[in-house]
Protein backbone atom coordinates (compact mmCIF):
# COMPACT_ATOMS: atom_id res chain seq x y z
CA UNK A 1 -40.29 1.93 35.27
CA UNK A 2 -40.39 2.20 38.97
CA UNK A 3 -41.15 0.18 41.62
CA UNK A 4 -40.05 1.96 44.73
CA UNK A 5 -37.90 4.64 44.76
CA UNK A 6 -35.35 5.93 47.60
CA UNK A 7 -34.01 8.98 47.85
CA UNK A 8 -29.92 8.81 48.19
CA UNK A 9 -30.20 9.83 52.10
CA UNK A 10 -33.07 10.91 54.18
CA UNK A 11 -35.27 13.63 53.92
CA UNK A 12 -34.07 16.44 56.02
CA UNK A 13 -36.15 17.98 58.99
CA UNK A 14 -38.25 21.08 57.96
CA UNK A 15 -39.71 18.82 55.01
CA UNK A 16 -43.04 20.97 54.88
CA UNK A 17 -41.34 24.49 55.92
CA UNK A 18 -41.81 27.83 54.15
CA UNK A 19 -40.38 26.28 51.08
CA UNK A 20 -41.30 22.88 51.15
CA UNK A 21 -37.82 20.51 49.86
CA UNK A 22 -38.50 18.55 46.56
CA UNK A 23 -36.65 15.81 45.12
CA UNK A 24 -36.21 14.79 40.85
CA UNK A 25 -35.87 11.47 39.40
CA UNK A 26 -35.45 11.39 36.16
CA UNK A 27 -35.20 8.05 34.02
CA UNK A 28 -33.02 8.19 30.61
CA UNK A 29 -32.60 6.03 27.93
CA UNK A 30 -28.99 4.94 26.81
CA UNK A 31 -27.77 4.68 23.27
CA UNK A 32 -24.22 3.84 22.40
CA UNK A 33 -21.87 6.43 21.84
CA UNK A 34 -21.08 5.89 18.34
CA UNK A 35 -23.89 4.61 16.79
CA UNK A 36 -26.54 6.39 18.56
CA UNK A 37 -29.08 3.04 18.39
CA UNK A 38 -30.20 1.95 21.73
CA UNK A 39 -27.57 0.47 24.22
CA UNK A 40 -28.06 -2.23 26.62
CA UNK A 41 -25.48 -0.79 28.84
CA UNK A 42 -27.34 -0.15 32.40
CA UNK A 43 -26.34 -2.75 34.62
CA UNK A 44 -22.48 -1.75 33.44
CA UNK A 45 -22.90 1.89 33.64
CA UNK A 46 -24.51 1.79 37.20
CA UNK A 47 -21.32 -0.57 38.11
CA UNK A 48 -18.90 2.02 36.60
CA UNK A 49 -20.51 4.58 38.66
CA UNK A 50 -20.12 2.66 42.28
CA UNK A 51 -16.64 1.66 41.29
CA UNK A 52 -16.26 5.66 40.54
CA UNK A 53 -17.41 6.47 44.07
CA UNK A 54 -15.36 4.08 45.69
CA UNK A 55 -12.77 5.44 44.53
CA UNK A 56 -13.10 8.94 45.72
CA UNK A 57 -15.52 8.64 48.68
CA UNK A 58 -15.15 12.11 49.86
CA UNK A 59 -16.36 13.16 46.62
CA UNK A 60 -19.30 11.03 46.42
CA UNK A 61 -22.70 12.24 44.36
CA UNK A 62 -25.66 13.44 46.35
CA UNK A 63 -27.71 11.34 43.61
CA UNK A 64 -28.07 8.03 43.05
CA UNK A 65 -27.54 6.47 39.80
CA UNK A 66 -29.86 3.06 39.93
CA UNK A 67 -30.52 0.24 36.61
CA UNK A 68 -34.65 0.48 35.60
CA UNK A 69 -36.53 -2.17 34.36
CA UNK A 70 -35.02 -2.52 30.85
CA UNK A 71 -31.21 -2.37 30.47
CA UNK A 72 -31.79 0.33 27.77
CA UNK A 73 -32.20 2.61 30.78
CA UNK A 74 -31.11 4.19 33.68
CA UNK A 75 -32.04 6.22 36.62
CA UNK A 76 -30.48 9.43 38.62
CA UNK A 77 -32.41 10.75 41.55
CA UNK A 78 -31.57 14.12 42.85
CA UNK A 79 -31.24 15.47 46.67
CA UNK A 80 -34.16 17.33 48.61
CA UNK A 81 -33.93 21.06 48.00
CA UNK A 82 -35.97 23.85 48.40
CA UNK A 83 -35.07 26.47 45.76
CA UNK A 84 -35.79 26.00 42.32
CA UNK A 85 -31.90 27.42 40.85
CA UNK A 86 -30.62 24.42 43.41
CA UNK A 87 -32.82 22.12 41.33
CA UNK A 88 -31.70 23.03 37.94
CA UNK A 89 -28.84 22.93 38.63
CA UNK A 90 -29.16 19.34 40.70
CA UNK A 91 -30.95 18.12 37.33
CA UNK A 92 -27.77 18.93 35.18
CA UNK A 93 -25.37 17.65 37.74
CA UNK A 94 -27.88 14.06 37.87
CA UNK A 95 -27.75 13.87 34.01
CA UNK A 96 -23.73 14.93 33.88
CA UNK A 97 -23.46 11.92 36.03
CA UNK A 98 -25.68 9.29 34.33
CA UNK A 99 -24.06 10.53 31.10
CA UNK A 100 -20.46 9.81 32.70
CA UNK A 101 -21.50 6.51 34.08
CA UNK A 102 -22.84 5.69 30.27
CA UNK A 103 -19.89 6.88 28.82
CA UNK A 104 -17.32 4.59 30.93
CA UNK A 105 -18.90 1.47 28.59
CA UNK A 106 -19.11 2.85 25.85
CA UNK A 107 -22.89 4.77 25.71
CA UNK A 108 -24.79 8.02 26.03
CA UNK A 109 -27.91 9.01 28.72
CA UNK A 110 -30.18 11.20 26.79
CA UNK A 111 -33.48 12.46 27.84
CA UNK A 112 -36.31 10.87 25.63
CA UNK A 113 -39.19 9.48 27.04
CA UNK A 114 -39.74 6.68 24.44
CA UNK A 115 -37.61 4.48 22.20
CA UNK A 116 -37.43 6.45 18.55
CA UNK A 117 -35.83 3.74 16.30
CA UNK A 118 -37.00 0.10 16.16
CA UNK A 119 -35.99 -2.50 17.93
CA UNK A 120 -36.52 -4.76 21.04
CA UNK A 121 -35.08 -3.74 24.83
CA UNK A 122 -33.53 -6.20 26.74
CA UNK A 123 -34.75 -7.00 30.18
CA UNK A 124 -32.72 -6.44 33.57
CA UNK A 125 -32.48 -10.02 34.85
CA UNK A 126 -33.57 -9.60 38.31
CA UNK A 127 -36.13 -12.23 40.23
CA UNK A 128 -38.98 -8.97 40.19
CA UNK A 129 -38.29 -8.19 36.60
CA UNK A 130 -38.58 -11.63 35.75
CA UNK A 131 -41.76 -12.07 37.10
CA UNK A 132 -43.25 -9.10 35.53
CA UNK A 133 -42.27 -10.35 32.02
CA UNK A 134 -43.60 -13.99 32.51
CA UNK A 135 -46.85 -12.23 34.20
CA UNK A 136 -47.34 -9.07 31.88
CA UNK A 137 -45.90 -10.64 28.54
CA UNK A 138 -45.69 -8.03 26.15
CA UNK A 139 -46.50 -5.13 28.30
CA UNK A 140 -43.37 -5.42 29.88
CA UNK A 141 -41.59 -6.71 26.92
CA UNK A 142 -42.02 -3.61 25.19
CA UNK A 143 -42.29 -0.85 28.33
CA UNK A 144 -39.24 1.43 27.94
CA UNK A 145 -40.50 4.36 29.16
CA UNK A 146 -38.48 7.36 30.98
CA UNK A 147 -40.01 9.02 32.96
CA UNK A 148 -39.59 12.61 35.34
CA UNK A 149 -40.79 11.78 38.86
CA UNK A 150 -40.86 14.70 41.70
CA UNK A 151 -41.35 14.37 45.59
CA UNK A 152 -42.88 17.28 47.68
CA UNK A 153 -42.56 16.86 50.95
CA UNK A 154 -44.95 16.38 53.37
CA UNK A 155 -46.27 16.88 56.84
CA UNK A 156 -48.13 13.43 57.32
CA UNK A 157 -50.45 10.72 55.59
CA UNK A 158 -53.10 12.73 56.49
CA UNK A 159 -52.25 15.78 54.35
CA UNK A 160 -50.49 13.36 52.07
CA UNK A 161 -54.04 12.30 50.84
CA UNK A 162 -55.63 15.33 50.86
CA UNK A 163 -53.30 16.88 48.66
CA UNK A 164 -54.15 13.71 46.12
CA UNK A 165 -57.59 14.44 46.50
CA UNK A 166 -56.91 17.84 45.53
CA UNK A 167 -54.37 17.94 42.52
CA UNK A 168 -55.93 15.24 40.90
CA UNK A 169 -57.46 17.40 38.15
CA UNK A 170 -54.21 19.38 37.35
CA UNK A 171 -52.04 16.52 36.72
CA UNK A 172 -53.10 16.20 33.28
CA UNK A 173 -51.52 19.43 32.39
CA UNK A 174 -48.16 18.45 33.55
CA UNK A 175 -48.40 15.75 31.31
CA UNK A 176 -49.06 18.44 28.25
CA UNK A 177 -46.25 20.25 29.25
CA UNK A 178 -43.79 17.36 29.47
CA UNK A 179 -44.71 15.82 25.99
CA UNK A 180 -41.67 14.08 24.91
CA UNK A 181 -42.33 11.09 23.38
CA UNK A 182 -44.08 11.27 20.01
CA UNK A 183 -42.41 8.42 18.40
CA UNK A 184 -42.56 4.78 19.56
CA UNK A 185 -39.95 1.76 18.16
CA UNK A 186 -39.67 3.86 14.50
CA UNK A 187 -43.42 5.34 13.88
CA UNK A 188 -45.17 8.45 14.41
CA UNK A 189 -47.47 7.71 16.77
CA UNK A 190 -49.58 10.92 17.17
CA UNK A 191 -49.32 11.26 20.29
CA UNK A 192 -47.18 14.21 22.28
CA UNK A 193 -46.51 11.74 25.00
CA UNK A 194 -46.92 8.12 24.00
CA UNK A 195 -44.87 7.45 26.99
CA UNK A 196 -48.13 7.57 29.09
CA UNK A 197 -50.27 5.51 26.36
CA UNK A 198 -47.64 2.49 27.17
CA UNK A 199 -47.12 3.39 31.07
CA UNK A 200 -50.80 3.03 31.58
CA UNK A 201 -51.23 -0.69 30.25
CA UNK A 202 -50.18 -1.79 33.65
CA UNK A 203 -53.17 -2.24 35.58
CA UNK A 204 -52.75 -0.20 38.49
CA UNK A 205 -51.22 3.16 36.84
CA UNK A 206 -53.11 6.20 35.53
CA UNK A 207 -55.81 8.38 37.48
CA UNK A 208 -57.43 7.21 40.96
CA UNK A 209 -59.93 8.24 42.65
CA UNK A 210 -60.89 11.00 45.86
CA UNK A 211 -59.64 8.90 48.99
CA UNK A 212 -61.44 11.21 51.33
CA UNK A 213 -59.23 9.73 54.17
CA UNK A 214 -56.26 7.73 55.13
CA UNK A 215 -57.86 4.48 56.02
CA UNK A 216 -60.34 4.77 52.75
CA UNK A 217 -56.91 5.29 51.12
CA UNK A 218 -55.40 2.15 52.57
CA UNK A 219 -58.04 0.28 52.31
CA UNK A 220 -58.12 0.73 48.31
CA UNK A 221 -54.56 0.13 47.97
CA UNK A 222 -54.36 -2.72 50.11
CA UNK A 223 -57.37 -4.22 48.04
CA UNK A 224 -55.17 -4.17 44.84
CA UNK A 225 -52.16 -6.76 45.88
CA UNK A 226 -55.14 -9.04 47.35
CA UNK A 227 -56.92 -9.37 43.61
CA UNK A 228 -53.54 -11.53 42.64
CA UNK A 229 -53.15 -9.31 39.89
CA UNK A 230 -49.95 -7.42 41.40
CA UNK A 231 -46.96 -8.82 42.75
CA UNK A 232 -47.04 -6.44 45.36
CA UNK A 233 -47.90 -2.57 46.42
CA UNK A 234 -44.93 -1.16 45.09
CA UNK A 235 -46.47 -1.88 41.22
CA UNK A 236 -49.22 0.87 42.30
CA UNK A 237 -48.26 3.22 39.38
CA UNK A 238 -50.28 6.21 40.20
CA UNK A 239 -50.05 9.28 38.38
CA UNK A 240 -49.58 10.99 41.61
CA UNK A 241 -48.91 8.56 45.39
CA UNK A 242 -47.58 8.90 48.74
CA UNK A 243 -44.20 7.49 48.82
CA UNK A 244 -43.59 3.94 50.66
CA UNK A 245 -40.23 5.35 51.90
CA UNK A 246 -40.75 8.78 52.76
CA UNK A 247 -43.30 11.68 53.76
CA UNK A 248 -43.79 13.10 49.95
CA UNK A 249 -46.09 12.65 47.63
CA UNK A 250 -44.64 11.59 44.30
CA UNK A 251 -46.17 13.35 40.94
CA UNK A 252 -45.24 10.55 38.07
CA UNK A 253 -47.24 11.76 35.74
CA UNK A 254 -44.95 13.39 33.55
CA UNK A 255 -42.13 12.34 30.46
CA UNK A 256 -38.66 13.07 31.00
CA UNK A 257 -38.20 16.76 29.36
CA UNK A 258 -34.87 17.28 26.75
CA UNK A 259 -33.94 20.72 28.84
CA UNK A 260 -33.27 20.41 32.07
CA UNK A 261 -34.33 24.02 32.83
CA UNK A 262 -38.52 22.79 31.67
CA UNK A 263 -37.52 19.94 33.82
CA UNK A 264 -37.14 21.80 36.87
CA UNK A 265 -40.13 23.91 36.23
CA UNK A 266 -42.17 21.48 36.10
CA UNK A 267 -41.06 19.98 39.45
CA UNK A 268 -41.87 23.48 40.79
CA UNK A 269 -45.36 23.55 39.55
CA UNK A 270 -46.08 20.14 41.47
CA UNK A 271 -44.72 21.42 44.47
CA UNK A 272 -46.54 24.22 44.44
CA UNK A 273 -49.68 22.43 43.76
CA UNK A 274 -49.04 20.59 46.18
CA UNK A 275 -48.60 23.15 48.75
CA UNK A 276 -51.50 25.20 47.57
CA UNK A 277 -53.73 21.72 47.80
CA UNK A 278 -52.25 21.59 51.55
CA UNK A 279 -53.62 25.24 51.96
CA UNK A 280 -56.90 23.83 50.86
CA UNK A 281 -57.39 21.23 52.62
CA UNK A 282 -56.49 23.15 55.87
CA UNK A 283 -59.00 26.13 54.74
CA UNK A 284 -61.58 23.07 54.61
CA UNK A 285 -62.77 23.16 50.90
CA UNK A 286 -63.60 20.25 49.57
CA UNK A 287 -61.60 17.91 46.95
CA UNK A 288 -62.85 18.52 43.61
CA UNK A 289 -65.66 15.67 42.41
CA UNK A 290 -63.82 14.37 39.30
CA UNK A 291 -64.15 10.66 38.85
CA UNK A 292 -61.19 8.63 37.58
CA UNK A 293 -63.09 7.88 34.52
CA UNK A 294 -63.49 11.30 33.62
CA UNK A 295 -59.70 11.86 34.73
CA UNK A 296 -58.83 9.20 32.34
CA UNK A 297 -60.27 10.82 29.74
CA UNK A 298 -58.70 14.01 30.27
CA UNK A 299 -55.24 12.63 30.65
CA UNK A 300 -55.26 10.72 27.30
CA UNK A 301 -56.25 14.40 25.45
CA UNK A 302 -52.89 15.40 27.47
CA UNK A 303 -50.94 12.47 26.41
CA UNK A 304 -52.41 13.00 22.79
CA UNK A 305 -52.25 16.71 22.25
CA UNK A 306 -49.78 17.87 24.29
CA UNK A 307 -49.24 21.68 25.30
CA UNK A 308 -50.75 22.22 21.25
CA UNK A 309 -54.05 21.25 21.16
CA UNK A 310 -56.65 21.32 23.12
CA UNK A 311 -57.00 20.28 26.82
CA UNK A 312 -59.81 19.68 29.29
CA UNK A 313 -60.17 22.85 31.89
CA UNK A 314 -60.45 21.31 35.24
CA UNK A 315 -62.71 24.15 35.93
CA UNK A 316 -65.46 23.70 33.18
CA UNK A 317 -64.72 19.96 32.43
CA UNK A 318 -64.61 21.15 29.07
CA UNK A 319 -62.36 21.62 26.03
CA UNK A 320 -60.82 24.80 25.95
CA UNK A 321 -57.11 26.05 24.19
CA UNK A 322 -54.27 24.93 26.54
CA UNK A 323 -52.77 28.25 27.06
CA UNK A 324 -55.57 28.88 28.71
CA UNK A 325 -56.14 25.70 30.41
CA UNK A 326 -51.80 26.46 31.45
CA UNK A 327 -53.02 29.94 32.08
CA UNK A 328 -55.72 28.26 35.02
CA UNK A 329 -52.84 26.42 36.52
CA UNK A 330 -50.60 28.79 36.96
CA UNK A 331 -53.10 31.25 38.39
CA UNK A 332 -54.30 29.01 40.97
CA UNK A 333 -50.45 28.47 41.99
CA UNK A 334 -49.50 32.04 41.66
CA UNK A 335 -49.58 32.71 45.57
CA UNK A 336 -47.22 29.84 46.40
CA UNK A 337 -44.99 30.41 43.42
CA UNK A 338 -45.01 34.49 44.14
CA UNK A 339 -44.04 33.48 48.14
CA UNK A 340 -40.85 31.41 46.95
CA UNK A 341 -39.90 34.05 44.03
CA UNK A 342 -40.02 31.75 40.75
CA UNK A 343 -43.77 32.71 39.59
CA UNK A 344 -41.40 34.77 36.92
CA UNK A 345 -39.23 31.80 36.00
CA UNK A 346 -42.11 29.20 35.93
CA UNK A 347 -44.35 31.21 34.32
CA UNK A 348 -41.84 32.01 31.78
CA UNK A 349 -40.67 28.80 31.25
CA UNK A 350 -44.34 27.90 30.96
CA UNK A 351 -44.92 30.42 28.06
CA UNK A 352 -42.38 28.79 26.02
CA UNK A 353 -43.19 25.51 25.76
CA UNK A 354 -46.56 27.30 24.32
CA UNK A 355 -45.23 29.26 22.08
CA UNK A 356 -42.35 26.89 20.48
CA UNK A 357 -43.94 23.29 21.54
CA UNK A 358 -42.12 20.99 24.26
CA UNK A 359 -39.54 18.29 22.97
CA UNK A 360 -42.22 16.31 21.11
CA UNK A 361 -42.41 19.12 18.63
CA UNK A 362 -38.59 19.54 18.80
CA UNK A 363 -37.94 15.84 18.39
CA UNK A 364 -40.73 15.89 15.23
CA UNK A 365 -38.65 18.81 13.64
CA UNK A 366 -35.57 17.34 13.95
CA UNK A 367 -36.83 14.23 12.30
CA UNK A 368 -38.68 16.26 9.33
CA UNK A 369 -35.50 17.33 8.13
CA UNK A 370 -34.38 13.72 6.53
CA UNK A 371 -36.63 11.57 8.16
CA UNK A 372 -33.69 9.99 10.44
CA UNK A 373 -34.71 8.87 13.54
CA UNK A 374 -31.12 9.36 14.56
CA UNK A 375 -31.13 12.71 14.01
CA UNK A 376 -33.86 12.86 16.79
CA UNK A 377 -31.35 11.47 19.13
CA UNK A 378 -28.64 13.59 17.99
CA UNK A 379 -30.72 16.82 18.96
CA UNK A 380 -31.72 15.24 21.93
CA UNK A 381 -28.22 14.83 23.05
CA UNK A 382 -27.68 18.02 22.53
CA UNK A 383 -30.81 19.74 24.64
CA UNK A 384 -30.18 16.79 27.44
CA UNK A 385 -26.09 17.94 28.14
CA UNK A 386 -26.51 21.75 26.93
């Protein structure tokens, strides 16, 4: 889980340029080395990597390797770029790093999106975290979720929230091509990304609704800390906000993906949405008329079905197959992803997790074979370092 997150220097100038930079967190959950069961190991690793970079300064990360809610966890964010290779590669060199870090005490970083065997996680003992347990009970006792967050940069608050008004209805297929989390503390669950089914007990995440403007925006999240509910803004745990830190917008809506490759794909199809939402806005069409309640709706078919079943076609607000709901998506980002040269690659990419399933079929196969929920993490290992 996330509260705030900070990139590991500032944005650069030319933030909304003919490429637009991007920045990926991802969050992965630690097991120990030998065992492969889940390792309480964050608050070491993240100490093992500072004392790493103070000891060779001049070859210090361009990520930053930060603890997460649950000490099961941890969390690499990536560098602003603006070509998609860059980012790939940036993803493997975050999760080389995090795995290194995990490795100096004795555990693994692995990209799954939920716990797969049983157990309980064990709580990073800071004065926030605290208060979220006492407050949220077993919400936060059990949340140990990973998640892949991306930033797209932007020119200012004002086209910050008319890009939310706009890609509102096309975050719910990121989530269907992220599913990675189909098992949940040693069951089936159903679900291609149970991940989201836990993230959204907290009661400010999921779907919002068309701002319309900055101050209308402001005005509703300002409203939230007020009701007492939250501690403070920074638990506003949209599926897609503008970042308290810096001029992005922040797409959370999707589960950490086993290859690293998907994972940057995906970041490119939300920063092309979000430039082709920009385009929008500035040709003066209107943000699409979906209420959160519908939005809802259509991101638990997401969560449940993944990239297999059936999703809801922003343009009918209907069921329909989800290559061809996919198939929408990546036509209405074609122009943007044609401009930057990776329509192949995402497109591609895209195809793939059709045809053989993204890692919540992969993780399902794996566990068919003897019904081991280690050997889940074993091939996860495996797709998260290859």
């Amino acid at each position: 889980m996330v509260v705030i997150t900070v990139f590991p220097h500032p944005t650069p100038t030319g933030t909304t340029g003919p490429t637009r930079t991007f920045g990926v967190e991802e969050e992965l959950l630690l097991v120990d080395a030998v065992t492969l069961e889940p390792a309480a190991a964050g608050v070491d690793a993240v100490r093992a990597h500072a004392a790493a970079v103070r000891s060779a300064p001049a070859a210090a990360p361009s990520h930053q390797v930060t603890t997460e809610l649950q000490q099961e966890q941890i969390e690499v964010a990536g560098p602003p770029l603006t070509g998609l290779a860059d980012q790939i590669a940036a993803i493997r060199r975050g999760r080389g790093l995090a795995d290194a870090a995990a490795r100096a005490v004795g555990a693994r970083a692995v990209a799954l999106a939920a716990p797969v065997a049983a157990g309980a996680p064990h709580l990073v003992p800071t004065p926030r975290f605290r208060w979220l347990r006492e407050r949220f009970g077993l919400v936060a006792d059990e949340q140990l979720t990973c998640g892949l967050h991306v930033h797209v940069g932007i020119g200012s608050r004002e086209e910050g929230v008319a890009v939310l008004d706009r890609i509102r209805g096309w975050l719910p297929v990121l989530l269907a091509l992220s599913g990675n989390s189909p098992f949940w503390y040693g069951r089936e669950t159903g679900f291609s990304s149970h991940r989201y089914q836990a993230w959204v007990r907290w009661p400010a995440a999921g779907p919002g609704e068309v701002f319309g403007s900055v101050d209308e925006h402001d005005r509703q999240r300002e409203a939230l800390p007020r009701s007492g509910v939250l501690l403070d803004l920074g638990m506003i745990y949209s599926d897609a906000r503008l970042s308290a830190r810096y001029p992005t917008v922040e797409i959370r809506i999707a589960d950490v993906c086993l290859d690293a490759e998907q994972a940057g794909v995906l970041a490119a199809l939300a920063r092309a949405l979000v430039k082709t939402a920009s385009r929008q806005w500035r040709a003066g069409l209107p943000a699409p008329a979906v209420s959160g309640a519908q939005l809802r709706a259509w991101s638990w078919q997401a969560s449940r079905a993944g990239a297999e079943g059936p999703l809801v076609s922003p343009s009918s607000a209907a069921p329909a197959p989800a290559g061809d709901v996919v198939a929408e998506l990546l036509a209405v980002v074609h122009p943007v992803l044609a401009e930057w040269g990776e329509a192949e690659q995402v497109e591609s990419v895209a195809a793939g997790v059709l045809r053989h399933g993204s890692g919540a079929r992969r993780q399902r196969t794996a566990f068919a074979a003897r019904r081991d929920p280690l050997d889940v993490v074993r091939l996860a290992l495996e797709e998260t370092h290859r």
